[in-house]
Every structure is written in C-alpha cells, then in structure tokens.
C-alpha atoms as a PDB file:
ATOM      1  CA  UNK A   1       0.000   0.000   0.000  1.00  0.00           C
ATOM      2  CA  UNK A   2       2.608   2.916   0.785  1.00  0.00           C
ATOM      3  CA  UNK A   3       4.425   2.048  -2.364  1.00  0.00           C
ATOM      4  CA  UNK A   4       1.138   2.700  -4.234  1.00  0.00           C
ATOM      5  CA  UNK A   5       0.807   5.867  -2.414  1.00  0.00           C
ATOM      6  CA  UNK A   6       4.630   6.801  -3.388  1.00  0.00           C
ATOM      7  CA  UNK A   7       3.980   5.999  -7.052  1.00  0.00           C
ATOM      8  CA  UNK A   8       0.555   7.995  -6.948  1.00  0.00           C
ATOM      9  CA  UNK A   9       2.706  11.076  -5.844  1.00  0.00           C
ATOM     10  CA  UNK A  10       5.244  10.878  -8.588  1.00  0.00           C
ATOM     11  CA  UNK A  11       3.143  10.768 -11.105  1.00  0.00           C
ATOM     12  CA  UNK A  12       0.929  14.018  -9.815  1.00  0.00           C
ATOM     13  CA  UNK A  13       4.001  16.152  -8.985  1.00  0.00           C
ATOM     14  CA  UNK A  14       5.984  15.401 -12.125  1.00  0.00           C
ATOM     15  CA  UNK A  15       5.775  18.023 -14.489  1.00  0.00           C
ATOM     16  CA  UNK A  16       6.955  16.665 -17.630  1.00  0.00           C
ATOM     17  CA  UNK A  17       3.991  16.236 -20.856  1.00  0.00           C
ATOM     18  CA  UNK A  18       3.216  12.493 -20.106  1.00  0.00           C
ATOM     19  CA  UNK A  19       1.285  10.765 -23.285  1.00  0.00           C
ATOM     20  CA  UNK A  20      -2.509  10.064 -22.640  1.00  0.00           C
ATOM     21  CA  UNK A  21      -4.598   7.889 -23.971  1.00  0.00           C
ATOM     22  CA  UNK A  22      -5.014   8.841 -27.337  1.00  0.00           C
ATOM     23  CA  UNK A  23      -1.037   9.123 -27.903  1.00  0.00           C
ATOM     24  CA  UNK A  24      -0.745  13.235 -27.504  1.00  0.00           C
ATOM     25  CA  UNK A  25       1.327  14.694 -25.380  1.00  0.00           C
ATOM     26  CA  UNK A  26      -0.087  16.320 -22.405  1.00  0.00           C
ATOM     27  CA  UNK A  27       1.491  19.447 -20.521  1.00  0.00           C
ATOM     28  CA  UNK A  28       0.769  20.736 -16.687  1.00  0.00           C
ATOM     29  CA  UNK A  29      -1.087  24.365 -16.888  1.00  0.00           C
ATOM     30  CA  UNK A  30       1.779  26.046 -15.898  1.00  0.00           C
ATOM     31  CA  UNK A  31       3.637  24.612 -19.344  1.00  0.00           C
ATOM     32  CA  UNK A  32       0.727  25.166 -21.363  1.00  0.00           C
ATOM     33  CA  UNK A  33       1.030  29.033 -20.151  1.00  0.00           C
ATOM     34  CA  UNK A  34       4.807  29.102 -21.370  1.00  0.00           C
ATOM     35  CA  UNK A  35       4.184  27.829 -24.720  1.00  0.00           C
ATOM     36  CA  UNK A  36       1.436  30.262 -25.147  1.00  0.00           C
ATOM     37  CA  UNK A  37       3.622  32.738 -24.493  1.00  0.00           C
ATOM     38  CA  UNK A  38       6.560  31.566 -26.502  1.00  0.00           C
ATOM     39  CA  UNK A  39       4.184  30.867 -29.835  1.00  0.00           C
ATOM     40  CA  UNK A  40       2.938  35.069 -29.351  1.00  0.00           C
ATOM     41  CA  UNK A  41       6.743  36.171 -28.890  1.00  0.00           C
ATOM     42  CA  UNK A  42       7.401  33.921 -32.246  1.00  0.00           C
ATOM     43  CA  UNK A  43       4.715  35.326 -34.162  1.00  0.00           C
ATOM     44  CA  UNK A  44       5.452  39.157 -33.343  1.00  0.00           C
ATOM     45  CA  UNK A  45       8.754  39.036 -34.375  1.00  0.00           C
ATOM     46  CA  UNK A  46       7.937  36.962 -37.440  1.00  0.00           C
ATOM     47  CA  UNK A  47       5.605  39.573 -38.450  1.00  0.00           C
ATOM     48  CA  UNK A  48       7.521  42.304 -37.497  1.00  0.00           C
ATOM     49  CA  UNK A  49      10.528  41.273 -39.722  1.00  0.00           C
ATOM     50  CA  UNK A  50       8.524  40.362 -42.409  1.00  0.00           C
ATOM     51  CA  UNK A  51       6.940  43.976 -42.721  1.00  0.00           C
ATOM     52  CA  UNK A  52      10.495  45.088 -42.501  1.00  0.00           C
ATOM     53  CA  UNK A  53      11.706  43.346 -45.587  1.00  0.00           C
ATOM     54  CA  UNK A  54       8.892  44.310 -47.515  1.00  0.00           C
ATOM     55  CA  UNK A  55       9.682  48.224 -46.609  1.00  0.00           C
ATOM     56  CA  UNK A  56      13.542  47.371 -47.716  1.00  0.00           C
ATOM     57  CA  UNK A  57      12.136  45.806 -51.206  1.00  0.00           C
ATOM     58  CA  UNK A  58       9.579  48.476 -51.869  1.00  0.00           C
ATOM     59  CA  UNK A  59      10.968  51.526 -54.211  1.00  0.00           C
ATOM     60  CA  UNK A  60       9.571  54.761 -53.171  1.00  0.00           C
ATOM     61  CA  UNK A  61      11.773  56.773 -55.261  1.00  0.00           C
ATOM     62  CA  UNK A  62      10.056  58.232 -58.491  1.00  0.00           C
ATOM     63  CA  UNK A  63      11.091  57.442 -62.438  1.00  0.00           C
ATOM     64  CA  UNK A  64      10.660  60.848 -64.114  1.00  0.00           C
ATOM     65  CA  UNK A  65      10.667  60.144 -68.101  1.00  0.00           C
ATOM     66  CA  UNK A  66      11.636  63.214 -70.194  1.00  0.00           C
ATOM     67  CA  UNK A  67      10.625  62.924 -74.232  1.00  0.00           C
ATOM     68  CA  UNK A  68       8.741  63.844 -77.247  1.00  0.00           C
ATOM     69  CA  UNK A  69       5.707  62.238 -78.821  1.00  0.00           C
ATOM     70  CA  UNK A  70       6.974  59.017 -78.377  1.00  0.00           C
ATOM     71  CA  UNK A  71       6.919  59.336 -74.653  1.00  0.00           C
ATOM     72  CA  UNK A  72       3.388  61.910 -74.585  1.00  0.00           C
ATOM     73  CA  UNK A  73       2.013  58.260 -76.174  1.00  0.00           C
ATOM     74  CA  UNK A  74       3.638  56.460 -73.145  1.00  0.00           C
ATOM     75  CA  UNK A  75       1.959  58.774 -70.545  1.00  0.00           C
ATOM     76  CA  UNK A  76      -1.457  57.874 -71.739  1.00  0.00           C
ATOM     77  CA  UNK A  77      -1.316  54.190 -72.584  1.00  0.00           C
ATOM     78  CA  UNK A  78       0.557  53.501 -68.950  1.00  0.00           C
ATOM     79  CA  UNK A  79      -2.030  53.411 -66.913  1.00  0.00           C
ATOM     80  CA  UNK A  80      -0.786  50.345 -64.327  1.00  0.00           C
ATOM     81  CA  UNK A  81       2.768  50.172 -62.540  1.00  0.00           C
ATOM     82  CA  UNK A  82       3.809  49.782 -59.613  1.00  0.00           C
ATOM     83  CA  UNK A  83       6.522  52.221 -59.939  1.00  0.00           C
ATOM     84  CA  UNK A  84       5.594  56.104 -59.407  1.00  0.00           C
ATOM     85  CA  UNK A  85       6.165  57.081 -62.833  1.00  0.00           C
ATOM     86  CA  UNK A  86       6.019  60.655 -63.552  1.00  0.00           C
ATOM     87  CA  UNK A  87       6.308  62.150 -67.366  1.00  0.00           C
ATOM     88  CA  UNK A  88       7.773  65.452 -68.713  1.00  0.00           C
ATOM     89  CA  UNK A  89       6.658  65.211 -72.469  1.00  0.00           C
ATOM     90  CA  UNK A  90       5.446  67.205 -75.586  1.00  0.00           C
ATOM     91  CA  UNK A  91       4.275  66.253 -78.763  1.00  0.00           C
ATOM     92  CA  UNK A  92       6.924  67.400 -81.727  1.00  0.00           C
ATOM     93  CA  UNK A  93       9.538  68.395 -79.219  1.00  0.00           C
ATOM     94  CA  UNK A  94      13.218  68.145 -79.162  1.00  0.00           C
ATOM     95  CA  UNK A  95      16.100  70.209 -77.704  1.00  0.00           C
ATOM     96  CA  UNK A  96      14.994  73.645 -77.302  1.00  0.00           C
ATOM     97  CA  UNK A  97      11.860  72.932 -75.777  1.00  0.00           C
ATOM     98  CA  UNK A  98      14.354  70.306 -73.265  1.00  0.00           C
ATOM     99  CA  UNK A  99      16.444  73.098 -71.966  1.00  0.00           C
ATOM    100  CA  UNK A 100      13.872  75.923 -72.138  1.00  0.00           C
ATOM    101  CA  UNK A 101      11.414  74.100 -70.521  1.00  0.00           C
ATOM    102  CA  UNK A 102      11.209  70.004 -70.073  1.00  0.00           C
ATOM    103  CA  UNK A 103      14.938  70.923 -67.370  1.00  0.00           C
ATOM    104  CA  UNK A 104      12.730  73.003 -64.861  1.00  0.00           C
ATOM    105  CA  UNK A 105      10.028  70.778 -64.831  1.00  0.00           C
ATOM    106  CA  UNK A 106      11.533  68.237 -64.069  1.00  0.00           C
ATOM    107  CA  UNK A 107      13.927  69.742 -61.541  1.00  0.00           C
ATOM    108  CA  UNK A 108      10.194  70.610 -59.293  1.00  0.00           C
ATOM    109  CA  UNK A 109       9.540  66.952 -59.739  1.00  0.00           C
ATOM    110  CA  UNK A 110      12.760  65.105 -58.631  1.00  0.00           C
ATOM    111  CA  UNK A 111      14.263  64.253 -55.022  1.00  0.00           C
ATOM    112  CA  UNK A 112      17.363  62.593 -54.594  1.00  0.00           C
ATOM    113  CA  UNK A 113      17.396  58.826 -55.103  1.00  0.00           C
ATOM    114  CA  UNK A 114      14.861  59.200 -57.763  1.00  0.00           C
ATOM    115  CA  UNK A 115      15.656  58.086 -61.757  1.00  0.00           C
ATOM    116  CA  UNK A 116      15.689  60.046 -64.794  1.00  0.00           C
ATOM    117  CA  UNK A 117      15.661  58.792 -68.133  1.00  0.00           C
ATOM    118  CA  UNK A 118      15.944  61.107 -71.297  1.00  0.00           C
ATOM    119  CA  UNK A 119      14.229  60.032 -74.550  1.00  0.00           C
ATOM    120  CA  UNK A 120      14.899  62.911 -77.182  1.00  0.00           C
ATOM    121  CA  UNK A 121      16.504  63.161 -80.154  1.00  0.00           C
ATOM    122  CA  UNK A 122      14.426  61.807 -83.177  1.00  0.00           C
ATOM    123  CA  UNK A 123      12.788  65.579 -84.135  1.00  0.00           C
ATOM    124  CA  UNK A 124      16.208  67.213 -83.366  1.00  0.00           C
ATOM    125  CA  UNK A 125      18.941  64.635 -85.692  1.00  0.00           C
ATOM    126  CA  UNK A 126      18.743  66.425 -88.868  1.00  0.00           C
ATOM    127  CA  UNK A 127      17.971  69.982 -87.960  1.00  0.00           C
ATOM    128  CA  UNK A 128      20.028  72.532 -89.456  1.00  0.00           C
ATOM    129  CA  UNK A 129      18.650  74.902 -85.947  1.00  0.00           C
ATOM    130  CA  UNK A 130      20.930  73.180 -83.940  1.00  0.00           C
ATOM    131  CA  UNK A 131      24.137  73.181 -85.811  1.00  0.00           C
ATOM    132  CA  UNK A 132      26.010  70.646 -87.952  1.00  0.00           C
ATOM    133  CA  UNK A 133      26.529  68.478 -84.551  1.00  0.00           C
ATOM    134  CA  UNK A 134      23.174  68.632 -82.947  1.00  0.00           C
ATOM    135  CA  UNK A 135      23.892  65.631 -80.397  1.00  0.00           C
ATOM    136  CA  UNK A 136      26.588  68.164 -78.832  1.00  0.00           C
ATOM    137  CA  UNK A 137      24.371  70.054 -77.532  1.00  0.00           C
ATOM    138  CA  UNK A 138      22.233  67.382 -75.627  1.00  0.00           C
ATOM    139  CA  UNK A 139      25.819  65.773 -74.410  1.00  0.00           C
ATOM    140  CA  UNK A 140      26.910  68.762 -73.260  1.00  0.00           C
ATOM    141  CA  UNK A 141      23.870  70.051 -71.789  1.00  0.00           C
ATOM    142  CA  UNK A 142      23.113  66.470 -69.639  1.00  0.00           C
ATOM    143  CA  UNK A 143      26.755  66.238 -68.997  1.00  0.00           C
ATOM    144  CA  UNK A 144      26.321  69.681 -66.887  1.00  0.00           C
ATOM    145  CA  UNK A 145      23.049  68.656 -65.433  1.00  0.00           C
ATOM    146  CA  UNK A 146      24.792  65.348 -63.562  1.00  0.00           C
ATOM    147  CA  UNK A 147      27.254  67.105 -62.061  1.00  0.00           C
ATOM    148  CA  UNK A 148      24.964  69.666 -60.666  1.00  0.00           C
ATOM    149  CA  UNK A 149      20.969  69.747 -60.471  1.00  0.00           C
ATOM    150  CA  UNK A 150      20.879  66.161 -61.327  1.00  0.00           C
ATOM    151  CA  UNK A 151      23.696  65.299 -59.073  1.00  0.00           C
ATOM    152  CA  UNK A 152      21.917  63.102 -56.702  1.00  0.00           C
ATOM    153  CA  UNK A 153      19.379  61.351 -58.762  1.00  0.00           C
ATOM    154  CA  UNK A 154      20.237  58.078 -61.384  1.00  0.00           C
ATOM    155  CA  UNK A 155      20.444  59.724 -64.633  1.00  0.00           C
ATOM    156  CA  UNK A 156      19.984  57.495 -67.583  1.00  0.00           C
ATOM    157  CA  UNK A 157      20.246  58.073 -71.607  1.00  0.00           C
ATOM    158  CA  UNK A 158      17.766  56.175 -73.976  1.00  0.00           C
ATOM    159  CA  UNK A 159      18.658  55.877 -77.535  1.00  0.00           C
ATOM    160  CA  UNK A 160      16.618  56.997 -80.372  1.00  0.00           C
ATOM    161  CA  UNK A 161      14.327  54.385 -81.671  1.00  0.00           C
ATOM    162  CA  UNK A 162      15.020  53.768 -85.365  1.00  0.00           C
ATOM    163  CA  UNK A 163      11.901  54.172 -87.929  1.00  0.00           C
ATOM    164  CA  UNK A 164      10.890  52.993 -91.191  1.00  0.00           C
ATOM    165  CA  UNK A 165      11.766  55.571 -93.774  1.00  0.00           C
ATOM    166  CA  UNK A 166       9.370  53.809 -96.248  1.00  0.00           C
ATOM    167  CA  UNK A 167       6.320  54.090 -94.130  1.00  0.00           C
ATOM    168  CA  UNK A 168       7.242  57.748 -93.038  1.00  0.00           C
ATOM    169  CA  UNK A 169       8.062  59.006 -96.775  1.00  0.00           C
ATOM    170  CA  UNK A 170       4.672  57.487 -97.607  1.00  0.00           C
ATOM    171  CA  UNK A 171       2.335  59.315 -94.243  1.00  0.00           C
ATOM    172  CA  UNK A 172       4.364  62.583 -94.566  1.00  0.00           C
ATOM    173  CA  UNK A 173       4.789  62.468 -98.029  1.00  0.00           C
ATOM    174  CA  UNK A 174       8.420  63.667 -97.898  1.00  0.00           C
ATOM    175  CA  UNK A 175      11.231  61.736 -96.880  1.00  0.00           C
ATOM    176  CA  UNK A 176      11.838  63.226 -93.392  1.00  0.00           C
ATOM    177  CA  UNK A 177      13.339  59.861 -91.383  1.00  0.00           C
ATOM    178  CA  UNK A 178      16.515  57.756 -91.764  1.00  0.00           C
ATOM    179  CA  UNK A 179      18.246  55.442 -89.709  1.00  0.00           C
ATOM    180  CA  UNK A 180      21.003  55.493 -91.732  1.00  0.00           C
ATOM    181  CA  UNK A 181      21.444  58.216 -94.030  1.00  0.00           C
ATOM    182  CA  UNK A 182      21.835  62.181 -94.326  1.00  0.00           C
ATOM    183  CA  UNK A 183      18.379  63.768 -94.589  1.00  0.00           C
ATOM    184  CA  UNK A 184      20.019  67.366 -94.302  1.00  0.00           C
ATOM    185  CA  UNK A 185      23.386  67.897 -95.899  1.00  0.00           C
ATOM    186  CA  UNK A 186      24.716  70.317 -93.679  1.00  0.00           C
ATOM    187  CA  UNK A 187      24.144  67.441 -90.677  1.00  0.00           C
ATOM    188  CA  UNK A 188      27.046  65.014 -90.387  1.00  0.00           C
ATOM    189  CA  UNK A 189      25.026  63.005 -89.092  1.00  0.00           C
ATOM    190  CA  UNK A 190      24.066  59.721 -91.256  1.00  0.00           C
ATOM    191  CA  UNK A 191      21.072  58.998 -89.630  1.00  0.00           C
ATOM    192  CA  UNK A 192      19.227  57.599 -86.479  1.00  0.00           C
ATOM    193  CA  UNK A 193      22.287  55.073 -85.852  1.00  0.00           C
ATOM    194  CA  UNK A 194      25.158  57.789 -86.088  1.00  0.00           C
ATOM    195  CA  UNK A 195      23.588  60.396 -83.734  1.00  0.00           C
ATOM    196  CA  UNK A 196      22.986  57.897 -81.239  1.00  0.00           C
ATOM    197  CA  UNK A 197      26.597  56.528 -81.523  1.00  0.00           C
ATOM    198  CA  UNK A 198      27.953  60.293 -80.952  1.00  0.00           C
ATOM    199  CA  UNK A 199      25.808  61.184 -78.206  1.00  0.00           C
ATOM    200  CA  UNK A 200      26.708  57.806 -76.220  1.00  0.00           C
ATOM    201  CA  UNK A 201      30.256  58.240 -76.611  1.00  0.00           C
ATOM    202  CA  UNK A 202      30.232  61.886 -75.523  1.00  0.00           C
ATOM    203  CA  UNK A 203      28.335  61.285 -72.507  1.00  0.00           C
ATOM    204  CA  UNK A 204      29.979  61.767 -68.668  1.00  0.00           C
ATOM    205  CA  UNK A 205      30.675  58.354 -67.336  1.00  0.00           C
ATOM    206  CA  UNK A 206      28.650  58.570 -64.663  1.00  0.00           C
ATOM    207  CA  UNK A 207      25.309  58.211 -67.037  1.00  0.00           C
ATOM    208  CA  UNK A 208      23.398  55.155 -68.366  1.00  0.00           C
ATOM    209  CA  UNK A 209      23.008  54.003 -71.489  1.00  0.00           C
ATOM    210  CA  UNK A 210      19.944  52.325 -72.934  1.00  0.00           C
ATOM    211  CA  UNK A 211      19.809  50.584 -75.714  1.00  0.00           C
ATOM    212  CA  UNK A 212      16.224  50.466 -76.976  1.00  0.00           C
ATOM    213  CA  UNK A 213      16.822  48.481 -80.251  1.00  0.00           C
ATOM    214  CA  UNK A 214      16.681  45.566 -77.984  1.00  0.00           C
ATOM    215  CA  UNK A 215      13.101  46.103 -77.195  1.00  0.00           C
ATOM    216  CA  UNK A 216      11.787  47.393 -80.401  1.00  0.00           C
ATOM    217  CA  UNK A 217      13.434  44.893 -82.683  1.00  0.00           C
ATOM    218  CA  UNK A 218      14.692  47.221 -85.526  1.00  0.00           C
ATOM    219  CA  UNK A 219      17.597  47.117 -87.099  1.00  0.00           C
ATOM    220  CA  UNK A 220      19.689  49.786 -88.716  1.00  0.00           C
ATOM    221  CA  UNK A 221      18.348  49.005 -92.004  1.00  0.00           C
ATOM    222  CA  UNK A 222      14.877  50.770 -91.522  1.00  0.00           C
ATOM    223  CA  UNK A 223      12.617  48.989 -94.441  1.00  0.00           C
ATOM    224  CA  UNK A 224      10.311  46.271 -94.416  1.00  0.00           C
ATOM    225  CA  UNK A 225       9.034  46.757 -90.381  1.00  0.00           C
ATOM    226  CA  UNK A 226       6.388  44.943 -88.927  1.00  0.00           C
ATOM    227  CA  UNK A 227       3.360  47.029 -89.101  1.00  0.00           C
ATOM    228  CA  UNK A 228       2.056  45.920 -85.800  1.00  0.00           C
ATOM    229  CA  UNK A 229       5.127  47.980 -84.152  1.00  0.00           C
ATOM    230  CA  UNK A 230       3.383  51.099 -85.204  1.00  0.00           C
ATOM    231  CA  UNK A 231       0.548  53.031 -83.863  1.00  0.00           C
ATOM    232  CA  UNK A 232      -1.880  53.451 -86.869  1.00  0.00           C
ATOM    233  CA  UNK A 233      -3.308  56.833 -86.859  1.00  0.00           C
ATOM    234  CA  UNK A 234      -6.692  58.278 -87.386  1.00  0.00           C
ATOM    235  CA  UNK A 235      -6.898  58.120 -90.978  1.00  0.00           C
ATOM    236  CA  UNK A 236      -6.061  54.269 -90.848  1.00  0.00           C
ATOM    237  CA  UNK A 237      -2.660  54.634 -91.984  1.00  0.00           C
ATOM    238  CA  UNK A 238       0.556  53.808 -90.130  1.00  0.00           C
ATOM    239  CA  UNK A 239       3.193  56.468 -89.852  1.00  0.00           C
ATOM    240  CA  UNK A 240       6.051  54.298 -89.381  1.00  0.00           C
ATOM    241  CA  UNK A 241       7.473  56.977 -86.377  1.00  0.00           C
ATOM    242  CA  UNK A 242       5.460  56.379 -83.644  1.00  0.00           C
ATOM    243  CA  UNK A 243       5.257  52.631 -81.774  1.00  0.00           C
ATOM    244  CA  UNK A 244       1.790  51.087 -80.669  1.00  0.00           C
ATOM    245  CA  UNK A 245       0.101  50.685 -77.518  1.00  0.00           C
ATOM    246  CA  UNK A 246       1.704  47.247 -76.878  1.00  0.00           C
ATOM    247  CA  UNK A 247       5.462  47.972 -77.741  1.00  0.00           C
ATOM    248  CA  UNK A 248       5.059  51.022 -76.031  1.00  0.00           C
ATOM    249  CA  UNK A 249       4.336  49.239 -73.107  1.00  0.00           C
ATOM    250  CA  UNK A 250       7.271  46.852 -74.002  1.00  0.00           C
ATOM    251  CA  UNK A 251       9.217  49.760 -74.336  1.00  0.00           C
ATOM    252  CA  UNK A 252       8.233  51.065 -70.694  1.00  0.00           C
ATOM    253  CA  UNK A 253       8.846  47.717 -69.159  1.00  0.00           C
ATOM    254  CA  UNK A 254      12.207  47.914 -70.841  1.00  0.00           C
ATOM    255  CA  UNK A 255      13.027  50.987 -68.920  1.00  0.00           C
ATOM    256  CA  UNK A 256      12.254  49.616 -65.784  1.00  0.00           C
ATOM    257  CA  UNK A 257      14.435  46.379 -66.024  1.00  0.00           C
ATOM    258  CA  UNK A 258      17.395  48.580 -67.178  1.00  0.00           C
ATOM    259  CA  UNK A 259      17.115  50.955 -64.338  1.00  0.00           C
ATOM    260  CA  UNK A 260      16.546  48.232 -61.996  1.00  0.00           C
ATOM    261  CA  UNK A 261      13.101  49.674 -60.238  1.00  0.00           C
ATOM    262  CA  UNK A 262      11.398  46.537 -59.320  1.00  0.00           C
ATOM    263  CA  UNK A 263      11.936  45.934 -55.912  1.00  0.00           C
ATOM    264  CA  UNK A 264      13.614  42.539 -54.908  1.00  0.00           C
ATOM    265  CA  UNK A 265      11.737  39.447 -54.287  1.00  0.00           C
ATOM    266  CA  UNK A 266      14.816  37.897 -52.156  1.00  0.00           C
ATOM    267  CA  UNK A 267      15.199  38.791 -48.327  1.00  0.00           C
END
C-alpha cells in the first residue's frame, strides 16, 4: 500500500507532458502558459521582420521620363505600374523645348534617389537649328546637369528608336526619317544610328546608357518593319514613327528592367 501511495505522488508532482490515452502529449497548466507565451513572442517578431523586408524591397523613389511624342504616347497608354512614374513630355519636341522648358520641370519633380531617363533626339537629328553636330548640344547640356541639379538622382540616356523611312516618306509624303542616311546635308550626321553613336560616346561616365533596339526589334536598315510595331493613326494609316500601344508598353517595361526599379523578391 505505501508504495502505491509513493507511485501515486510521482506521477501528480511530475511536471513533464506524459502521453494520454489517445497518444498526444499532455502538458501541466503552468507549461501550457509558457508555450502560449513563446508561440505570441514567435509570431510578433515573425511579423515584425517580415513587414520590414517588404519596406527594404519596396521603391519609393520616383522614375521621371523626359521625351517627345513618343513618350506623350507612353503617358497615356501607362495606366498600371507599380513604380511612381512621372512624365515630362510634348508632342513634336526636341532640344529647345528640353532646356527651355522640359529641365525646370523636371527639376520641381525630382528628389534625390529618384531616376531620370531622357528620350529625345528623333525631331532634333537632322535639324540645321541646332548646328552641324546637334547631339553636342544634348551631351553637353546632360553632362552639366549630372554634375549639378541632377547630381543626386540616377540619370539614364535612352537611344533613339530607329523608324521605317518607307512608311514615313509614304504618311508625310516627304522623306523626313533615316536610320542610316543624311536627310540634311549640312548634318554630319548619317542617320538615327550615327547620332545615337555620338551622343553615347560623348556622354559623362557617370550616365546610363539604354539601348532600346533591344526592345523594339529594328535594325539599322529601316525597311520592311512589322506594321504591328506602329501606332496606326486616325486616318487608318501607319506612320512608321510612332510605336503602338503594346510595344510602347514593351518599351516602358524595358526601362524599368534597365534601371533596376522593381523591388527585390529575395530577403
């Protein structure tokens, strides 16, 4: 009998999970109480670290987009990102317009950290206006903006996207876009392909080429394009200048993987 009694008190005082009937472990209240408290610890700083990392992976800087017509197109058809995408643009625009007006609107707009790309260049490579060397004056004119109001933001350079000079000679009925050759004699410039070749290779280190004949799919030979490239206008005809909705969009995406906007998926 007292060794009954003995047994019966080690088993009620011992605190360790014994196994019940049903094979689960079973813990005293006191145990149950810790593990409560250990699983709410647990999940708190779980949650807390994953709202962390998704603050670290989310950009909150802005892309500011500077261009002519071919950018005005991009600012209505991009209606979904998750990047804050902001767009200094005008229809038939080029260098003038850049430095007289598209620099200061873009300087209200910008905050250090944020990313600039500039897409001009395909009204201003054969105008006489601007001198025999026209993609000087954007190289020289970016060049200074880097190095002061521009200093602290990612400055990138997108190339002109080539045409077709077939499709454009027949819309415009002149012959007023080349990829490769001299529209305007007193231009030494032979084309879309030679301008943006100068204006890369006089640009300060520090900025970013883009390359957007790897999006568009052009070559520098600028006949026989897919139509579907091009936006077709109101009279039902395709100008061969200006891209459609969907490689515009392509075009846009294109930006963002080059600059590198998307925030990470990795912790």
């Amino acid at each position: 009998m007292l060794q009954k009694i003995k047994m019966r008190k080690q088993v009620s005082t011992n605190k360790n999970p014994i196994i019940n009937k049903q094979g689960f472990m079973v813990f005293s209240k006191r145990n149950q109480m810790y593990i409560m408290v250990l699983i709410t610890i647990c999940t708190l700083f779980i949650s807390f670290f994953n709202t962390e990392t998704i603050k670290a992976n989310v950009n909150t800087n802005k892309l500011v987009i500077v261009g002519d017509s071919r950018t005005n197109n991009m600012k209505k058809w991009i209606t979904e990102t998750s990047i804050d995408t902001r767009f200094v643009a005008k229809v038939g625009q080029g260098y003038n317009w850049f430095v007289n007006t598209a620099i200061e609107e873009t300087n209200n707009i910008i905050s250090p950290g944020d990313t600039i790309i500039v897409w001009l260049g395909v009204n201003d490579y054969y105008k006489s206006n601007l001198g025999d060397n026209p993609w000087r004056l954007y190289a020289k004119k970016i060049n200074e903006l880097v190095k002061n109001e521009w200093k602290d933001c990612n400055v990138y350079v997108a190339s002109v996207g080539y045409v077709d000079r077939n499709l454009m000679k027949a819309y415009y009925k002149k012959d007023n876009g080349s990829n490769v050759n001299q529209l305007n004699h007193g231009i030494r410039i032979n084309g879309i392909k030679a301008f943006n070749e100068k204006l890369r290779q006089s640009l300060d280190y520090s900025i970013t080429w883009i390359d957007t004949s790897e999006v568009i799919g052009i070559n520098a030979d600028d006949n026989g394009t897919d139509e579907s490239i091009w936006v077709t206008r109101d009279n039902g005809m395709i100008d061969g200048l200006h891209y459609g909705v969907e490689k515009t969009q392509e075009i846009y995406e294109f930006f963002i993987d080059q600059t590198e906007l998307y925030p990470s998926t990795t912790n």
